[in-house]
PDB file of N, CA and C in Angstrom:
ATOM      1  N   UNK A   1       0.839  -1.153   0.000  1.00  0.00           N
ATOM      2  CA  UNK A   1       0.000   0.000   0.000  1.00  0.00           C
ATOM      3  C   UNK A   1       0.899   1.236   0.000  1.00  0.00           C
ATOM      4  N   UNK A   2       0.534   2.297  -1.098  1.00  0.00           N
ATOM      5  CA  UNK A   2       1.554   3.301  -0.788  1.00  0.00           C
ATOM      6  C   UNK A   2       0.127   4.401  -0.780  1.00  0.00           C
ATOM      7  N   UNK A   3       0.687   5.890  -0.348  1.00  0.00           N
ATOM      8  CA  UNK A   3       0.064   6.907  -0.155  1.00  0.00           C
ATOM      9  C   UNK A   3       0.741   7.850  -1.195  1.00  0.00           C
ATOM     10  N   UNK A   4      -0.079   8.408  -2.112  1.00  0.00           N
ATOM     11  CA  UNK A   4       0.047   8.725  -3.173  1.00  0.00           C
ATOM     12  C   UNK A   4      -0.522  10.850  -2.992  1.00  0.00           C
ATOM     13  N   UNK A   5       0.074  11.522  -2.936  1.00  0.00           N
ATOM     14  CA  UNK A   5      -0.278  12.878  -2.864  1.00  0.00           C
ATOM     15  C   UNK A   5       0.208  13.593  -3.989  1.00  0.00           C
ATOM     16  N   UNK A   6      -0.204  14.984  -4.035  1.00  0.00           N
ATOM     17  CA  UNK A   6       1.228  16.149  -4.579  1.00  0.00           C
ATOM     18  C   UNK A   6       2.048  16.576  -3.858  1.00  0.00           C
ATOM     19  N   UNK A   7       3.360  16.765  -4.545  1.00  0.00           N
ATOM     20  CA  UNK A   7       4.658  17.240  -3.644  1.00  0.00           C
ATOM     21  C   UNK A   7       4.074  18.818  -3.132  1.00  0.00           C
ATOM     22  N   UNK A   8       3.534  19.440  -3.530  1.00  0.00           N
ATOM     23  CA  UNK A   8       2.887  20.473  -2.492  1.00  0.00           C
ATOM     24  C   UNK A   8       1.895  20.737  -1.609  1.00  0.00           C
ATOM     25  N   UNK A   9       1.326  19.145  -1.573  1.00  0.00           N
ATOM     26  CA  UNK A   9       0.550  18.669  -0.343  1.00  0.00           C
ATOM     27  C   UNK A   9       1.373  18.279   0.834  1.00  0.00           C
ATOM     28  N   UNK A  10       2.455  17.828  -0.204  1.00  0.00           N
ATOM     29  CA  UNK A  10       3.313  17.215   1.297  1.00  0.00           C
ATOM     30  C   UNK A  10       3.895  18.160   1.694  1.00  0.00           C
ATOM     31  N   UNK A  11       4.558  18.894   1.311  1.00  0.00           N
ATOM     32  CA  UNK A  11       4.888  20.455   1.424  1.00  0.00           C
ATOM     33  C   UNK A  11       4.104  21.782   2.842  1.00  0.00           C
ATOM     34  N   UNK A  12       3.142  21.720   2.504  1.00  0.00           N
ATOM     35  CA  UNK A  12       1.982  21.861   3.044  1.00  0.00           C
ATOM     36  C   UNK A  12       1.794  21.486   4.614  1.00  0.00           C
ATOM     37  N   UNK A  13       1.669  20.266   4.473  1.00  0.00           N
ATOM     38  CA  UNK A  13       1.433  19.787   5.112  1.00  0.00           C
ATOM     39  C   UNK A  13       2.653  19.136   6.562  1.00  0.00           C
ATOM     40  N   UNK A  14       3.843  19.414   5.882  1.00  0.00           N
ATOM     41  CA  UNK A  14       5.340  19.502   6.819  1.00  0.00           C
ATOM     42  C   UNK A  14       4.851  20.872   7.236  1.00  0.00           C
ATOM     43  N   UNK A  15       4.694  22.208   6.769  1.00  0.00           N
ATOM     44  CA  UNK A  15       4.736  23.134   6.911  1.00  0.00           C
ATOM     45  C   UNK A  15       4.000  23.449   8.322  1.00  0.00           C
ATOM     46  N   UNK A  16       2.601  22.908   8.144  1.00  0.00           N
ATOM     47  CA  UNK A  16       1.626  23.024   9.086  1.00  0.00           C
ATOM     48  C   UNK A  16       1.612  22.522  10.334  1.00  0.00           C
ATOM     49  N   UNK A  17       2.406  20.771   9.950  1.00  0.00           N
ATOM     50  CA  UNK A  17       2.603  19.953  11.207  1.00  0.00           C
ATOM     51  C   UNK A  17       4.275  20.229  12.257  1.00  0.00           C
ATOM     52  N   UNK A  18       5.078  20.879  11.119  1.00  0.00           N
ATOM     53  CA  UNK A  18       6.433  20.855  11.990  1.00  0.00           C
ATOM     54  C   UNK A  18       7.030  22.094  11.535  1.00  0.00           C
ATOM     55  N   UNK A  19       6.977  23.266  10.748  1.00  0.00           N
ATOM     56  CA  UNK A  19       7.837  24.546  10.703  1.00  0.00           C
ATOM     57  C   UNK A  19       7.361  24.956  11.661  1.00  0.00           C
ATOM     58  N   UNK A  20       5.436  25.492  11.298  1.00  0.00           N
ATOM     59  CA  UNK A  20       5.114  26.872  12.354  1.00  0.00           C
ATOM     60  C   UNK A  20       4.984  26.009  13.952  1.00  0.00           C
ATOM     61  N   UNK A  21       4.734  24.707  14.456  1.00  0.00           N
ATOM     62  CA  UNK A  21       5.285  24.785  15.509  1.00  0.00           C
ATOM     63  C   UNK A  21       6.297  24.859  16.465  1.00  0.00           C
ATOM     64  N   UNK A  22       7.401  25.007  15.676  1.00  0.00           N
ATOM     65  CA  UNK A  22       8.745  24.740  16.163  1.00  0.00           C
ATOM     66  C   UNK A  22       9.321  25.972  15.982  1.00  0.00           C
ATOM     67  N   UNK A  23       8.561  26.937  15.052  1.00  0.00           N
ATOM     68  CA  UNK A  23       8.997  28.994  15.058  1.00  0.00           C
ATOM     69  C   UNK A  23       8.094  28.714  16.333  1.00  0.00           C
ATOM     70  N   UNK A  24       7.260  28.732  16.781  1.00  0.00           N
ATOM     71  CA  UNK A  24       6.215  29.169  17.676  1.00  0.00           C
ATOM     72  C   UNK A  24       7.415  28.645  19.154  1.00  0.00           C
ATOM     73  N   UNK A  25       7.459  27.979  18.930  1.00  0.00           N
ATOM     74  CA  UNK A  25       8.247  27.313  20.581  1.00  0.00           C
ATOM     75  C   UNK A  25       9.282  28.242  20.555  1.00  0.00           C
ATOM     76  N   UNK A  26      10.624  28.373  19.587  1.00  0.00           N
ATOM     77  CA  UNK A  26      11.698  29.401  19.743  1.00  0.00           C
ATOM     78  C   UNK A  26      10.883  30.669  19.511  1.00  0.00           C
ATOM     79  N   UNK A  27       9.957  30.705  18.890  1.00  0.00           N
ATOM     80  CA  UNK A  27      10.253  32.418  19.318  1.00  0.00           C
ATOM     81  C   UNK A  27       9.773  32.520  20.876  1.00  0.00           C
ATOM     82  N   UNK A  28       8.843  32.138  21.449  1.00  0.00           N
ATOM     83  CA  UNK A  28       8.473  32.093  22.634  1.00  0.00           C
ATOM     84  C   UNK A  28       9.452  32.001  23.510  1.00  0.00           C
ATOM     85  N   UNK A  29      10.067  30.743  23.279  1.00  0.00           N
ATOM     86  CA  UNK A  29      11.778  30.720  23.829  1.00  0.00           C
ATOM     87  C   UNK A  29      12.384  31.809  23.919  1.00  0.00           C
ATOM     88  N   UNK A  30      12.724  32.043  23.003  1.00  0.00           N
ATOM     89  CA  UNK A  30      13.205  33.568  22.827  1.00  0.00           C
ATOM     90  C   UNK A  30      13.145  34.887  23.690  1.00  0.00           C
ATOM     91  N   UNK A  31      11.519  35.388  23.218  1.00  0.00           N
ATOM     92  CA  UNK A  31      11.062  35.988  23.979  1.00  0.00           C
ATOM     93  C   UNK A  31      11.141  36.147  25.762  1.00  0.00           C
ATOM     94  N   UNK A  32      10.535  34.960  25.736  1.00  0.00           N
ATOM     95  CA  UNK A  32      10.787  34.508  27.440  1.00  0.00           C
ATOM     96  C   UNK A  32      11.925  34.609  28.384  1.00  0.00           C
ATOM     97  N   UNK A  33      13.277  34.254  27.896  1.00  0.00           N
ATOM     98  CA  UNK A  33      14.161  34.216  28.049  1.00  0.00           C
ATOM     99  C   UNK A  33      15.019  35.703  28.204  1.00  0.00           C
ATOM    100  N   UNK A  34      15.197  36.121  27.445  1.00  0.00           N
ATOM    101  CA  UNK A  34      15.757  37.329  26.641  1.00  0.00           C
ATOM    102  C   UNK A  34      14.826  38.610  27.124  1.00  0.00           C
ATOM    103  N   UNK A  35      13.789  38.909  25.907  1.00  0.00           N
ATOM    104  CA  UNK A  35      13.062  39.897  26.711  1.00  0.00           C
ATOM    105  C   UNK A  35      12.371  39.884  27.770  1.00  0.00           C
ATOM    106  N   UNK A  36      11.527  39.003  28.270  1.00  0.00           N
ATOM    107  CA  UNK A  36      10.986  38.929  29.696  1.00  0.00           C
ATOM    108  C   UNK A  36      11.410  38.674  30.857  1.00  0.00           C
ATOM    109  N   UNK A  37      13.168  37.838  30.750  1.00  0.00           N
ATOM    110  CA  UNK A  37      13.559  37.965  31.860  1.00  0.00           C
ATOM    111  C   UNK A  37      12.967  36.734  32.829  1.00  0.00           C
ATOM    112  N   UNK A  38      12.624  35.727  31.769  1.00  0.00           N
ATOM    113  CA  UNK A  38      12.072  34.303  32.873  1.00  0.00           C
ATOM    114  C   UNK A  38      12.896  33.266  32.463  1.00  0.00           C
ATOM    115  N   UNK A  39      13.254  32.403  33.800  1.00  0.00           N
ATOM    116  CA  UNK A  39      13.190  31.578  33.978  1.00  0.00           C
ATOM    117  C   UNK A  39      13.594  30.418  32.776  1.00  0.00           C
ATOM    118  N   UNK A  40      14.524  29.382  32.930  1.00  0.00           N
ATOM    119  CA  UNK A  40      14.327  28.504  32.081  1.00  0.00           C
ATOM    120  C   UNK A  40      13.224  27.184  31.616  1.00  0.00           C
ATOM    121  N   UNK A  41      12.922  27.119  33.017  1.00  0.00           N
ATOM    122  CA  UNK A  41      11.613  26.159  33.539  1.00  0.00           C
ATOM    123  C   UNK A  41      10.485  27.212  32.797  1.00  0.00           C
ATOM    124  N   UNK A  42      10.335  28.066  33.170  1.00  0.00           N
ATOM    125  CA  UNK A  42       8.919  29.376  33.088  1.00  0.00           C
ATOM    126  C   UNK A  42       8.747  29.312  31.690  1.00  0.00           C
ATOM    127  N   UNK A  43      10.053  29.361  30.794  1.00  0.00           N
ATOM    128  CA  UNK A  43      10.067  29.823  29.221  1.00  0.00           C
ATOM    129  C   UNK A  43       9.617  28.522  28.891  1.00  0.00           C
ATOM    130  N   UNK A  44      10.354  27.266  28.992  1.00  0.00           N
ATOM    131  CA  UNK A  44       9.804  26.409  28.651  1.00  0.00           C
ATOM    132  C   UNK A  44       8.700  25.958  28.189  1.00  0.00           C
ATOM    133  N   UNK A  45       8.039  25.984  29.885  1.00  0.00           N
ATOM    134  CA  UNK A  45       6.158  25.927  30.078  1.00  0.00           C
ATOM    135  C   UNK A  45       5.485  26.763  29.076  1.00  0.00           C
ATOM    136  N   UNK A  46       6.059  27.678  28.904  1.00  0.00           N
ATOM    137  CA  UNK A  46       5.597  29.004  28.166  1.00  0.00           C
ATOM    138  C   UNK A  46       5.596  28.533  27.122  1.00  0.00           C
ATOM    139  N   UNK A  47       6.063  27.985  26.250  1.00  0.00           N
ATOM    140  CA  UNK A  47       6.546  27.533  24.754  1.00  0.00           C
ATOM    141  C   UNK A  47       5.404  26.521  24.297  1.00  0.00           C
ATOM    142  N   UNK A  48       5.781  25.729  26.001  1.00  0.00           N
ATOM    143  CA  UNK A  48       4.229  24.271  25.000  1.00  0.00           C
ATOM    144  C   UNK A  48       3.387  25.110  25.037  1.00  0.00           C
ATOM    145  N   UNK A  49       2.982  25.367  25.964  1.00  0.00           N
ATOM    146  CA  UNK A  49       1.449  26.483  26.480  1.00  0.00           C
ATOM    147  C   UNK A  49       1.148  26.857  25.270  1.00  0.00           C
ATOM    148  N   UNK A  50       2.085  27.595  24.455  1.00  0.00           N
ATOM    149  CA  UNK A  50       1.765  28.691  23.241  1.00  0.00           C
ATOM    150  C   UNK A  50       1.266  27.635  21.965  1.00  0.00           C
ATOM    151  N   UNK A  51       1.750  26.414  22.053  1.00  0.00           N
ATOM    152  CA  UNK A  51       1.177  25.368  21.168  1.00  0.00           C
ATOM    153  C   UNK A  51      -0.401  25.398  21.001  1.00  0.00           C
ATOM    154  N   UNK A  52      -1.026  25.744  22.330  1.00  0.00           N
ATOM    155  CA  UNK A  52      -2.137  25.083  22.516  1.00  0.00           C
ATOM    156  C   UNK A  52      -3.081  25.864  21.775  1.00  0.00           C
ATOM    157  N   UNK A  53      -3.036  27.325  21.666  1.00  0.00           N
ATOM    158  CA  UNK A  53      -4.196  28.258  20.427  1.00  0.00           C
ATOM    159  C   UNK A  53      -3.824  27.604  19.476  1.00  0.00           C
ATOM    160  N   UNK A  54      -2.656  27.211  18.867  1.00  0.00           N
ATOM    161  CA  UNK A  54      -1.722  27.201  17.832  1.00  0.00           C
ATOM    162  C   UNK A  54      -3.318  25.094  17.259  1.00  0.00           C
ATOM    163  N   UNK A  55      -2.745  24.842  18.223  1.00  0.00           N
ATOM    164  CA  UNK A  55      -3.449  23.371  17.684  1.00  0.00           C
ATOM    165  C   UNK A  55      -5.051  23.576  17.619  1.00  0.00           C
ATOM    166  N   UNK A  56      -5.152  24.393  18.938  1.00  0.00           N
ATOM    167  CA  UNK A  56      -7.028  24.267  19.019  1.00  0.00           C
ATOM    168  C   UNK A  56      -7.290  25.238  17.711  1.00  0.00           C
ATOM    169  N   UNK A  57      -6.070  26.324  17.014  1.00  0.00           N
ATOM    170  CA  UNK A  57      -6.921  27.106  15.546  1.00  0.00           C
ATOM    171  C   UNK A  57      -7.322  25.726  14.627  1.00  0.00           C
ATOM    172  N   UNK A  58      -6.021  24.819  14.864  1.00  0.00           N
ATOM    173  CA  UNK A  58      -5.897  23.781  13.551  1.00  0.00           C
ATOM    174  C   UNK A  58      -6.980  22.937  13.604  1.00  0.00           C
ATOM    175  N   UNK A  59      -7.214  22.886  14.864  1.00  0.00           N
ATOM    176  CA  UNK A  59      -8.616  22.070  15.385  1.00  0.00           C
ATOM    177  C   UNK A  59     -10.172  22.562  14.819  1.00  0.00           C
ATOM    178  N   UNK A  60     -10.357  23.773  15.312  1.00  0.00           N
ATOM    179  CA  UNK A  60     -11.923  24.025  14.095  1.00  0.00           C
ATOM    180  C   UNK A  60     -11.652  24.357  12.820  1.00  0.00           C
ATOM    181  N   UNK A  61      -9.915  24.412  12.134  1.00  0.00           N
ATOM    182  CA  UNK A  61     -10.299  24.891  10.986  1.00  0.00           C
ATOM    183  C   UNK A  61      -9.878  23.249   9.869  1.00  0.00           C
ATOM    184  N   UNK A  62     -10.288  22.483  10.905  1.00  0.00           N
ATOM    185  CA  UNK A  62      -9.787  21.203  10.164  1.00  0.00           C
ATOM    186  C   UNK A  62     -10.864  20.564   9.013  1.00  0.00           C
ATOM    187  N   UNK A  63     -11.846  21.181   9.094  1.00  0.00           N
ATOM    188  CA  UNK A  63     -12.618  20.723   7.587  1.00  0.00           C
ATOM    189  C   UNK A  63     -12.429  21.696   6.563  1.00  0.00           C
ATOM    190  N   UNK A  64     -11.969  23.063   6.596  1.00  0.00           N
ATOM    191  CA  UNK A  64     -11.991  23.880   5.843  1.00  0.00           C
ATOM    192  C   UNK A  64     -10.532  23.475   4.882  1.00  0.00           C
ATOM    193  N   UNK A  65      -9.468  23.313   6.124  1.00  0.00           N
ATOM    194  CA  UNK A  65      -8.051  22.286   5.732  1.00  0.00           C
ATOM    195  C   UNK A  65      -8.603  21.043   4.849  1.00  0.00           C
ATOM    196  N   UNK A  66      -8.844  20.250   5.721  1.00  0.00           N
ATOM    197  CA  UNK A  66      -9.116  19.022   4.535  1.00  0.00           C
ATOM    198  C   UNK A  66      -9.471  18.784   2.765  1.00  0.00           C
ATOM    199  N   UNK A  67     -10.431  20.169   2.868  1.00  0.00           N
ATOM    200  CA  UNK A  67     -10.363  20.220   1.740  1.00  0.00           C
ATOM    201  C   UNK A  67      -9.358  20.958   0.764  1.00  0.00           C
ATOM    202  N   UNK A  68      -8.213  21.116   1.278  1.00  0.00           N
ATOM    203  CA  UNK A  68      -6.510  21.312   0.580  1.00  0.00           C
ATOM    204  C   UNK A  68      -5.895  20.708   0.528  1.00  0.00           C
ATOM    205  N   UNK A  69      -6.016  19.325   1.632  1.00  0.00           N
ATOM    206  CA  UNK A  69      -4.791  18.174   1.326  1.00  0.00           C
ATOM    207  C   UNK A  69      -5.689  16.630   0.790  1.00  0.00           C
ATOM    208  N   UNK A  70      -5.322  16.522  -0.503  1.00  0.00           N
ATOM    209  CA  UNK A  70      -6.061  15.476  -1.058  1.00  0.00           C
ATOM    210  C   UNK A  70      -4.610  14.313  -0.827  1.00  0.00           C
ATOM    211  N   UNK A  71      -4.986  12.840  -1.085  1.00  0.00           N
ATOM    212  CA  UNK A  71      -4.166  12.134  -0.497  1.00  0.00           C
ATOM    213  C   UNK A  71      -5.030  10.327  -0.956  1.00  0.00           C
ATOM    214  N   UNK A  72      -4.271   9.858  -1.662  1.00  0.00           N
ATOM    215  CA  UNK A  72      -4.914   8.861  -2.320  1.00  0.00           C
ATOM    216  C   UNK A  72      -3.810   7.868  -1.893  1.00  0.00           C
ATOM    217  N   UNK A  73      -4.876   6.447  -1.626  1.00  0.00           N
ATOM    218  CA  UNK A  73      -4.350   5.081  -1.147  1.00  0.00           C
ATOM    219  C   UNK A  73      -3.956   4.290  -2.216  1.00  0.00           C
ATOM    220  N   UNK A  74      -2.939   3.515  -2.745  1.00  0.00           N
ATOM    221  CA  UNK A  74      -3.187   2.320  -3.150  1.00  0.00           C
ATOM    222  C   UNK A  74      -2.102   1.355  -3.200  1.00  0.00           C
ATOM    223  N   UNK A  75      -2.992   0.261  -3.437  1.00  0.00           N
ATOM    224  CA  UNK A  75      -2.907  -0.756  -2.957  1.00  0.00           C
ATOM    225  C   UNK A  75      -1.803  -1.912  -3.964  1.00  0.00           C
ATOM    226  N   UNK A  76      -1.087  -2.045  -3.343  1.00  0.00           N
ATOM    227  CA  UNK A  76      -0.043  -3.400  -4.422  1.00  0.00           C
ATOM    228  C   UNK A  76      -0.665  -4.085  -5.061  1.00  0.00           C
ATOM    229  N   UNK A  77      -1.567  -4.703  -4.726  1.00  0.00           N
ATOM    230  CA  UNK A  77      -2.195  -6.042  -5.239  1.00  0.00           C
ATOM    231  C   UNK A  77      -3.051  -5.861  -6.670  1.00  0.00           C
TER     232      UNK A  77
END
């Protein structure tokens, strides 16, 4: 069975699942650290924390998404 897409679905879709959360954690990092003056523990916490709008947007806008990443099965046999 392979999974069959466009290279700018997959594109896409790296983009969505692993760039903007991993800008979102360093910049927070960042921020936290540097300009606010917290804590390494504090920034940390701070970083997942900031995940969580970040997933619950991806969360109601996940049918409007779906219909951008098309993604077809098939089968060896």
């Amino acid at each position: 069975m392979t999974i069959e897409g466009k290279e700018s679905t997959g594109y896409k879709a790296v983009l969505w699942a692993f760039v903007i959360p991993v800008f979102i954690l360093v910049l927070i990092l960042i921020l936290a650290t540097s300009v606010w003056k917290w804590g390494e523990v504090e920034a940390a916490i701070a970083s997942i924390l900031a995940l969580a709008p970040y997933y619950l947007i991806l969360y109601l806008l996940r049918h409007k998404m779906a219909n951008s990443f098309k993604f077809t099965i098939k089968n060896f046999n």
